[in-house]
C-alpha atoms as a PDB file:
ATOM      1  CA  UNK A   1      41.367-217.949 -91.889  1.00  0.00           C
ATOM      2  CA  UNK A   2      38.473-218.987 -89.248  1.00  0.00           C
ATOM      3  CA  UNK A   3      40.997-218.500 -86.430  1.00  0.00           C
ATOM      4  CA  UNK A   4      42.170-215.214 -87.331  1.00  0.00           C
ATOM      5  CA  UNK A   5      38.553-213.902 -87.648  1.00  0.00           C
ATOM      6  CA  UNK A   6      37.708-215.304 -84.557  1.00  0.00           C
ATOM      7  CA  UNK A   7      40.912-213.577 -82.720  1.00  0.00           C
ATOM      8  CA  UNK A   8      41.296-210.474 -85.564  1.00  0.00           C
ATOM      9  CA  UNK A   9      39.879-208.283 -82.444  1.00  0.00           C
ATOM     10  CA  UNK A  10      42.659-209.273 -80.491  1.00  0.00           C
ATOM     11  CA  UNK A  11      45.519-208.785 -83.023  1.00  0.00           C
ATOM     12  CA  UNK A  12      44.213-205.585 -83.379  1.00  0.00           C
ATOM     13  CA  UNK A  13      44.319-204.652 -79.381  1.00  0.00           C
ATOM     14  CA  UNK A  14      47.678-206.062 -79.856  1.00  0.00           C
ATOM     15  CA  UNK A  15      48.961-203.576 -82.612  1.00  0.00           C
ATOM     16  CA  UNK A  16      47.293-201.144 -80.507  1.00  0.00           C
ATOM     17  CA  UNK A  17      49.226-202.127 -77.670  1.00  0.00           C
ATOM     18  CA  UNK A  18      52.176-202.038 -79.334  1.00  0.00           C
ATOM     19  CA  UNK A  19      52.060-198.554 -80.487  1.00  0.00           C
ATOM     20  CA  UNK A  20      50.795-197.406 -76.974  1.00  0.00           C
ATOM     21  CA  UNK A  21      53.935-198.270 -75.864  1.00  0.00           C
ATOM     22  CA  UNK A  22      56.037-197.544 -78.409  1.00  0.00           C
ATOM     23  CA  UNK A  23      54.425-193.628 -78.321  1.00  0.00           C
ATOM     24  CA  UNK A  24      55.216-193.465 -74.750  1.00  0.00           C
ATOM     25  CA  UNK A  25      58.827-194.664 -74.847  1.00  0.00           C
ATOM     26  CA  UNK A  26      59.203-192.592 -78.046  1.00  0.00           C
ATOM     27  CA  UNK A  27      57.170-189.390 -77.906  1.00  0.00           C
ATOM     28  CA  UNK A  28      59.300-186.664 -78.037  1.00  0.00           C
ATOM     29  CA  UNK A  29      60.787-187.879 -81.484  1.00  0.00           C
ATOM     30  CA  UNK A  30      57.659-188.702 -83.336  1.00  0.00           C
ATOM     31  CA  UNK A  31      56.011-186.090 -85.549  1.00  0.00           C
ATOM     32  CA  UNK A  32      53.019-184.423 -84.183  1.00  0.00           C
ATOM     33  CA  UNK A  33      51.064-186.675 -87.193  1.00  0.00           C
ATOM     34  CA  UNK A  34      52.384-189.885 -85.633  1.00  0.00           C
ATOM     35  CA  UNK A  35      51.299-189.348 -81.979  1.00  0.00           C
ATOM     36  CA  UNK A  36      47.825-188.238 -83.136  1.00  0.00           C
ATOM     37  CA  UNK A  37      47.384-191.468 -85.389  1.00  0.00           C
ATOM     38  CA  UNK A  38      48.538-193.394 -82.733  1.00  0.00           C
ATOM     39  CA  UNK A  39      46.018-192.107 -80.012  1.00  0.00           C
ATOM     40  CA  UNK A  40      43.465-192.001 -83.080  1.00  0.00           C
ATOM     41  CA  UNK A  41      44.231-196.317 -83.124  1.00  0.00           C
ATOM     42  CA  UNK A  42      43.964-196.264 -79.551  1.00  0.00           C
ATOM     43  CA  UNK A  43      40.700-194.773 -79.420  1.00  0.00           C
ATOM     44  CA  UNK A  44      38.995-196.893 -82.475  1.00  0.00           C
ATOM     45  CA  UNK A  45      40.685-200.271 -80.970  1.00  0.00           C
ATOM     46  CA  UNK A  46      38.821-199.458 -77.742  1.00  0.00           C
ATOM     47  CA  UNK A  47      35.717-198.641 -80.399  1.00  0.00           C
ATOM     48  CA  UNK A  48      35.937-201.956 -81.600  1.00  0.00           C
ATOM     49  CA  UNK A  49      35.946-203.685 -78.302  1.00  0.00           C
ATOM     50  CA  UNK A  50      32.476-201.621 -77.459  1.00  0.00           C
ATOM     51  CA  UNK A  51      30.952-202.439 -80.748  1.00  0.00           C
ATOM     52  CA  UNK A  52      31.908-205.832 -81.112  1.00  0.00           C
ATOM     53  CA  UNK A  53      31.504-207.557 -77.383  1.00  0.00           C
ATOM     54  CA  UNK A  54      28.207-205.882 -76.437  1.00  0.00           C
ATOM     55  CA  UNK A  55      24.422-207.232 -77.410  1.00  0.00           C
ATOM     56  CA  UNK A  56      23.162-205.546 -80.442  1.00  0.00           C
ATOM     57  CA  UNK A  57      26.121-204.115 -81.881  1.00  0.00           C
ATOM     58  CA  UNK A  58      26.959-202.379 -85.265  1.00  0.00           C
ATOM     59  CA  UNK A  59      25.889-205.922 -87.297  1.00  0.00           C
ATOM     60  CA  UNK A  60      22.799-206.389 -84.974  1.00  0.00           C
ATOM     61  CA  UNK A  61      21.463-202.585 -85.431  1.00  0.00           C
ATOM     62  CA  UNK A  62      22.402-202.863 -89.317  1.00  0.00           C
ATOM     63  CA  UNK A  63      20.873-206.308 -89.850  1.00  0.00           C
ATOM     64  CA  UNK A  64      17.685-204.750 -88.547  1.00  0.00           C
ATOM     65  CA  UNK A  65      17.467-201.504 -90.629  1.00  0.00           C
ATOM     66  CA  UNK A  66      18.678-203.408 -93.672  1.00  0.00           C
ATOM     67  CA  UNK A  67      16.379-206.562 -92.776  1.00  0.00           C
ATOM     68  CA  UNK A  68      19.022-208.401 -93.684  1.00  0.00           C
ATOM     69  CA  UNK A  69      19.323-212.533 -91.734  1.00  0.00           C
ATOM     70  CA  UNK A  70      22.655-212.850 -90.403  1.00  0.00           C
ATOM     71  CA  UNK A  71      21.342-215.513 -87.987  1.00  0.00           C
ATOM     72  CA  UNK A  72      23.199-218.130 -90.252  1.00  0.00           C
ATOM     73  CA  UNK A  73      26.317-216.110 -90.142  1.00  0.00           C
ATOM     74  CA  UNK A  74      29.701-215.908 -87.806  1.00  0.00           C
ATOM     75  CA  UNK A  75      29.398-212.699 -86.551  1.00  0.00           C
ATOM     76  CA  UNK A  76      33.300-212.786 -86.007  1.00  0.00           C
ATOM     77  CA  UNK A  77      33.915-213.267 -89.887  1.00  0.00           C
ATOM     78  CA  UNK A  78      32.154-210.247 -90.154  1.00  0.00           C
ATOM     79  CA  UNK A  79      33.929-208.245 -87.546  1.00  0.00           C
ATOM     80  CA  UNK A  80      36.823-208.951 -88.996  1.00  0.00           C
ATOM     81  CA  UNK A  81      36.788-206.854 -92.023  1.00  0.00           C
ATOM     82  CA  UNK A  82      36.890-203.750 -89.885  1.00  0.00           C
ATOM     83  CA  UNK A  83      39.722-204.934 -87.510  1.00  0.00           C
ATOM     84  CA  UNK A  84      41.730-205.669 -91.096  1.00  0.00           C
ATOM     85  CA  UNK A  85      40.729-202.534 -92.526  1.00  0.00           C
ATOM     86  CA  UNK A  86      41.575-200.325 -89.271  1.00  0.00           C
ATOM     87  CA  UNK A  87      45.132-201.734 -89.064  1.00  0.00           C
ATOM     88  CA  UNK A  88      46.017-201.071 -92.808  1.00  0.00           C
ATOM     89  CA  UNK A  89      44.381-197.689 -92.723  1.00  0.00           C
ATOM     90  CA  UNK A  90      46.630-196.614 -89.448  1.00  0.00           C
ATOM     91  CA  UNK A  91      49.661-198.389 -90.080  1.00  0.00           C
ATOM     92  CA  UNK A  92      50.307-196.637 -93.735  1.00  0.00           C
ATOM     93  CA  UNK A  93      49.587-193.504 -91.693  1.00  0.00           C
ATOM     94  CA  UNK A  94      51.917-193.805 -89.307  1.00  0.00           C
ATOM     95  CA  UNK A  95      54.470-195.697 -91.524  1.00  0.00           C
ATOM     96  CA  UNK A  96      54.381-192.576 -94.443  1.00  0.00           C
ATOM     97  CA  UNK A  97      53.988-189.333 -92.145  1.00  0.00           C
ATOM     98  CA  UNK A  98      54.790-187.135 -94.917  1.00  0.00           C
ATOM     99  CA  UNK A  99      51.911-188.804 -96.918  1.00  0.00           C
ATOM    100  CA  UNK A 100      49.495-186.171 -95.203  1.00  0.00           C
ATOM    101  CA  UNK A 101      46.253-187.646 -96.920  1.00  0.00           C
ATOM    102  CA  UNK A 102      46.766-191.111 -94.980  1.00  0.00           C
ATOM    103  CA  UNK A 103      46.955-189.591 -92.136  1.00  0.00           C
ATOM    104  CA  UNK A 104      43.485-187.355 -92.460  1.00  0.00           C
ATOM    105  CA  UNK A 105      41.795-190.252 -93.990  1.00  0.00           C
ATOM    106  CA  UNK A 106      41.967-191.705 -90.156  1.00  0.00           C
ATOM    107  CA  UNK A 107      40.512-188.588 -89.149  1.00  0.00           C
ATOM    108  CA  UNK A 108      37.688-188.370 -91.183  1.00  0.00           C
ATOM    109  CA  UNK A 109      37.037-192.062 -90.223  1.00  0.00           C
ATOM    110  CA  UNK A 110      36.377-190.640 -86.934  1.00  0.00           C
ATOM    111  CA  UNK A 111      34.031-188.012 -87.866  1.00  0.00           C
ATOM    112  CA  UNK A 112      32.355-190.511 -89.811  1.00  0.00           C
ATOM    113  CA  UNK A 113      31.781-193.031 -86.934  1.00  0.00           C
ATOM    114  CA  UNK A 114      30.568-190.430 -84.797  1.00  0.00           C
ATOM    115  CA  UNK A 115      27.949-189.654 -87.344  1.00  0.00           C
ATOM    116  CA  UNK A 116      26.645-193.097 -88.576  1.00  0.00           C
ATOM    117  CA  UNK A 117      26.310-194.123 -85.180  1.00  0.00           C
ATOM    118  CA  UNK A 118      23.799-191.049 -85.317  1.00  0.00           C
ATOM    119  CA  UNK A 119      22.310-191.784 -88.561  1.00  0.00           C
ATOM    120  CA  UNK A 120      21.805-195.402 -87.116  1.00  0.00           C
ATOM    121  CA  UNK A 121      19.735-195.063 -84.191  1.00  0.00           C
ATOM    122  CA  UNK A 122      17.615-192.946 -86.260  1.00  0.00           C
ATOM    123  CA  UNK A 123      17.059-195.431 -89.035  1.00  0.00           C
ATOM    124  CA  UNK A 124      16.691-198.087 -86.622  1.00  0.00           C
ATOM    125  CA  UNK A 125      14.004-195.833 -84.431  1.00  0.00           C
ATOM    126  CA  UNK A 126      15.642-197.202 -81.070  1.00  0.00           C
ATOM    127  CA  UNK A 127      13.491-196.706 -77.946  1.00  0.00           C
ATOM    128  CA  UNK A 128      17.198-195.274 -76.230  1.00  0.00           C
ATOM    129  CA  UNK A 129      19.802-193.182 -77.947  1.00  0.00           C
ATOM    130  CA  UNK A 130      22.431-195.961 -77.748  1.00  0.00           C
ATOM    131  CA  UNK A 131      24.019-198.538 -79.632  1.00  0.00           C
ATOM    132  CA  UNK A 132      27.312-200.421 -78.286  1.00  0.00           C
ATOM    133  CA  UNK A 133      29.959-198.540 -79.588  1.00  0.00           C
ATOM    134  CA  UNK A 134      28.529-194.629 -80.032  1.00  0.00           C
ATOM    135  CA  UNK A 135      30.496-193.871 -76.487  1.00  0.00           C
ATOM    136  CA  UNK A 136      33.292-194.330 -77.939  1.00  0.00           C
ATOM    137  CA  UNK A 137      32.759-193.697 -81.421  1.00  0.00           C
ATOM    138  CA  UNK A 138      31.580-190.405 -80.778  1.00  0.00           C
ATOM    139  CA  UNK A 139      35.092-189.925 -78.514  1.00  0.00           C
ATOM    140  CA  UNK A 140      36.432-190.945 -81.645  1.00  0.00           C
ATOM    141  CA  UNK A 141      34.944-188.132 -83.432  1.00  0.00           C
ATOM    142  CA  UNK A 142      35.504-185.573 -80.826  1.00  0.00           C
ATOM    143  CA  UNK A 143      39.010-186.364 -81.234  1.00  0.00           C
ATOM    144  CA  UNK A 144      39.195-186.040 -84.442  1.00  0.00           C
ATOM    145  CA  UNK A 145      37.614-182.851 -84.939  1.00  0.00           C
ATOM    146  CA  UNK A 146      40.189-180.758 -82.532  1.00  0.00           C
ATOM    147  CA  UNK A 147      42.595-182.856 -84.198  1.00  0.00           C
ATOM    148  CA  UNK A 148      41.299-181.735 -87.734  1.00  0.00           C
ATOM    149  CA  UNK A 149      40.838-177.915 -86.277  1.00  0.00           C
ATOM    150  CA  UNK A 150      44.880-178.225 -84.891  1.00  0.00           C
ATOM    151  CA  UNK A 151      46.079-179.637 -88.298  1.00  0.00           C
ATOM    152  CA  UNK A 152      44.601-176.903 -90.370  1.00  0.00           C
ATOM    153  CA  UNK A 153      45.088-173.903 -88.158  1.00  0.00           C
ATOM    154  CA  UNK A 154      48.967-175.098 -87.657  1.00  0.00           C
ATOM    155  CA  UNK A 155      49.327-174.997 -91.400  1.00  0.00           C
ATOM    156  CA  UNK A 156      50.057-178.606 -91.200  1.00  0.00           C
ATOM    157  CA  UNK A 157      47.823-180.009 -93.643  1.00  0.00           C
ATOM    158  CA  UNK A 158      46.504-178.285 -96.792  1.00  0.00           C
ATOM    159  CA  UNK A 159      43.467-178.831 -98.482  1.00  0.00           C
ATOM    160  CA  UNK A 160      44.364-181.199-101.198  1.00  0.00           C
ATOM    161  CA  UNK A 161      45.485-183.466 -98.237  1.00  0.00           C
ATOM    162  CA  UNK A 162      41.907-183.565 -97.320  1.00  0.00           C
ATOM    163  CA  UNK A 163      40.760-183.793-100.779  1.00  0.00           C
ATOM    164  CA  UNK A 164      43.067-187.211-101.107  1.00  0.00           C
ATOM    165  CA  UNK A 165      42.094-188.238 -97.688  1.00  0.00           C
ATOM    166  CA  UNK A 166      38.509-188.085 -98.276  1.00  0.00           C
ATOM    167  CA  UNK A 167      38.759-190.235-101.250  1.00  0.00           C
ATOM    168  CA  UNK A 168      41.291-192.605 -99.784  1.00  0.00           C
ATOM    169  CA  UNK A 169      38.895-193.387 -97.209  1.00  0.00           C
ATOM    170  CA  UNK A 170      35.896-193.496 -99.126  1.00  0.00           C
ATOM    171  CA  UNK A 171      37.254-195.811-101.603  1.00  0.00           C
ATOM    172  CA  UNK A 172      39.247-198.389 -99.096  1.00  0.00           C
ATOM    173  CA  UNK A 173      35.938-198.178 -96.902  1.00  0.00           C
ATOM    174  CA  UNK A 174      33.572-199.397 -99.617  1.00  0.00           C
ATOM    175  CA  UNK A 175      35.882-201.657-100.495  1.00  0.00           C
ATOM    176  CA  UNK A 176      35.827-202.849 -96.698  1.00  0.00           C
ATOM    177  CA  UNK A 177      32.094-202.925 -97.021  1.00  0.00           C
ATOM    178  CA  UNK A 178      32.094-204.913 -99.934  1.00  0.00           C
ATOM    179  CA  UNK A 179      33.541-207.584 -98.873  1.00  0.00           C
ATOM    180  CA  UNK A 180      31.504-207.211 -95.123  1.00  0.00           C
ATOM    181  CA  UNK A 181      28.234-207.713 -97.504  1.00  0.00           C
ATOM    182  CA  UNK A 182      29.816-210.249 -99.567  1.00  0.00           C
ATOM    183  CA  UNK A 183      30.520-212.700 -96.649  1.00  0.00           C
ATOM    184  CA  UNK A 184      26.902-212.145 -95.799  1.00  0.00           C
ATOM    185  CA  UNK A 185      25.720-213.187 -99.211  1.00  0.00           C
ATOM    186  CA  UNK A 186      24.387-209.670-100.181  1.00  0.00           C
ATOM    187  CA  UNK A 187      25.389-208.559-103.403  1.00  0.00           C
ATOM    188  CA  UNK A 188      26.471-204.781-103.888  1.00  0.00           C
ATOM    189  CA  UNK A 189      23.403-204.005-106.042  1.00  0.00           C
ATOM    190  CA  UNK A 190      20.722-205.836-103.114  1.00  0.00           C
ATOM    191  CA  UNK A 191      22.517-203.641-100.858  1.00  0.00           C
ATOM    192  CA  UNK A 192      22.543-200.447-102.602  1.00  0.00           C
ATOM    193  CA  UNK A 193      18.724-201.209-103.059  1.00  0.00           C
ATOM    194  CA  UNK A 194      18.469-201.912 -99.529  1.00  0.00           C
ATOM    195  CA  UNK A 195      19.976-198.628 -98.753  1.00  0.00           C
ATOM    196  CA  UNK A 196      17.780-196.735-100.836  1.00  0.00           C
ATOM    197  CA  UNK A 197      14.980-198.147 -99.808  1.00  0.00           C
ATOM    198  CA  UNK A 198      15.687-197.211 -95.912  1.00  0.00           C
ATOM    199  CA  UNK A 199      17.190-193.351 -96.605  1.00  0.00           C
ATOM    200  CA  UNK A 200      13.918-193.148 -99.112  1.00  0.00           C
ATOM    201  CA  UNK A 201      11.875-194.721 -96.597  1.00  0.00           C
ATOM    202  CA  UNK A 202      10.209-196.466 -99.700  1.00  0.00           C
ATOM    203  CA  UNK A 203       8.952-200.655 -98.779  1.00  0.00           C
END
């Protein structure tokens, strides 16, 4: 398990990879909900690589607002949990097309990262509006937006699809997080305390 987190970045690029070329050398027969999940794993693959490789990345910035010690802790088995989480999320999307609510579950993923990337600097009162990864997690969410915007105004989607989608991804990302905060040795309540504490801006 150690060697897959320490590579699970690269397996992703790799399934990325994969479906890069695979889109390419199959475009004109995939459904219009395929190629956009596809460039949608692209994008947060590239996300990953920005968030994970740079010096004070998602962990760093959270660790801080949280004042939480990850000093003791292998950043990769961390990291991992979101490389795990962003293939199962994109491959059931692309694997069940018709199952429209995978499919905007990846979407709102991407409106969500642009916003908590947001949300983060602000908590963590940075001196510059960056953190590694808000280029392109905010890409991310640009993408999905006019990708939301297309899927409605086509007729495509419906709004139980986003209904589904947004509790698909809200469940299978705490779930995600759970585990994230687990590894770390904080306990779900500690870090629902933690959270309140920082929205609240209570000590």
């Amino acid at each position: 398990m150690k060697t897959f987190n320490k590579y699970s970045l690269y397996f992703l690029t790799a399934y990325a990879l994969a479906l890069l070329v695979i889109g390419i050398l199959m475009w004109n027969s995939l459904a219009i909900i395929q190629k956009i999940i596809i460039i949608a794993t692209c994008i947060v693959t590239l996300h990953e690589w920005e968030e994970q490789r740079f010096p004070g990345g998602f962990f760093d910035v959270m660790s801080g607002i949280w004042q939480i010690d990850l000093s003791d802790i292998d950043l990769h088995d961390l990291y991992a949990k979101p490389d795990i989480f962003i293939f199962a999320i994109t491959f059931l999307a692309l694997i069940f097309p018709n199952a429209l609510f995978l499919s905007c579950a990846v979407l709102l993923l991407g409106v969500f990262e642009g916003f908590i990337h947001i949300m983060g600097i602000k908590f963590a009162k940075l001196e510059r509006p960056y953190t590694p990864g808000m280029s392109t997690g905010e890409s991310f969410a640009v993408f999905s937006i006019i990708s939301i915007i297309f899927l409605i105004e086509s007729g495509i989607t419906g709004l139980m699809d986003w209904v589904f989608g947004f509790i698909w991804i809200l469940v299978t990302f705490l779930i995600m997080e759970f585990f994230i905060w687990r590894t770390a040795g904080i306990s779900p309540k500690e870090f629902l305390s933690k959270a309140i504490s920082v929205i609240f801006n209570k000590d």
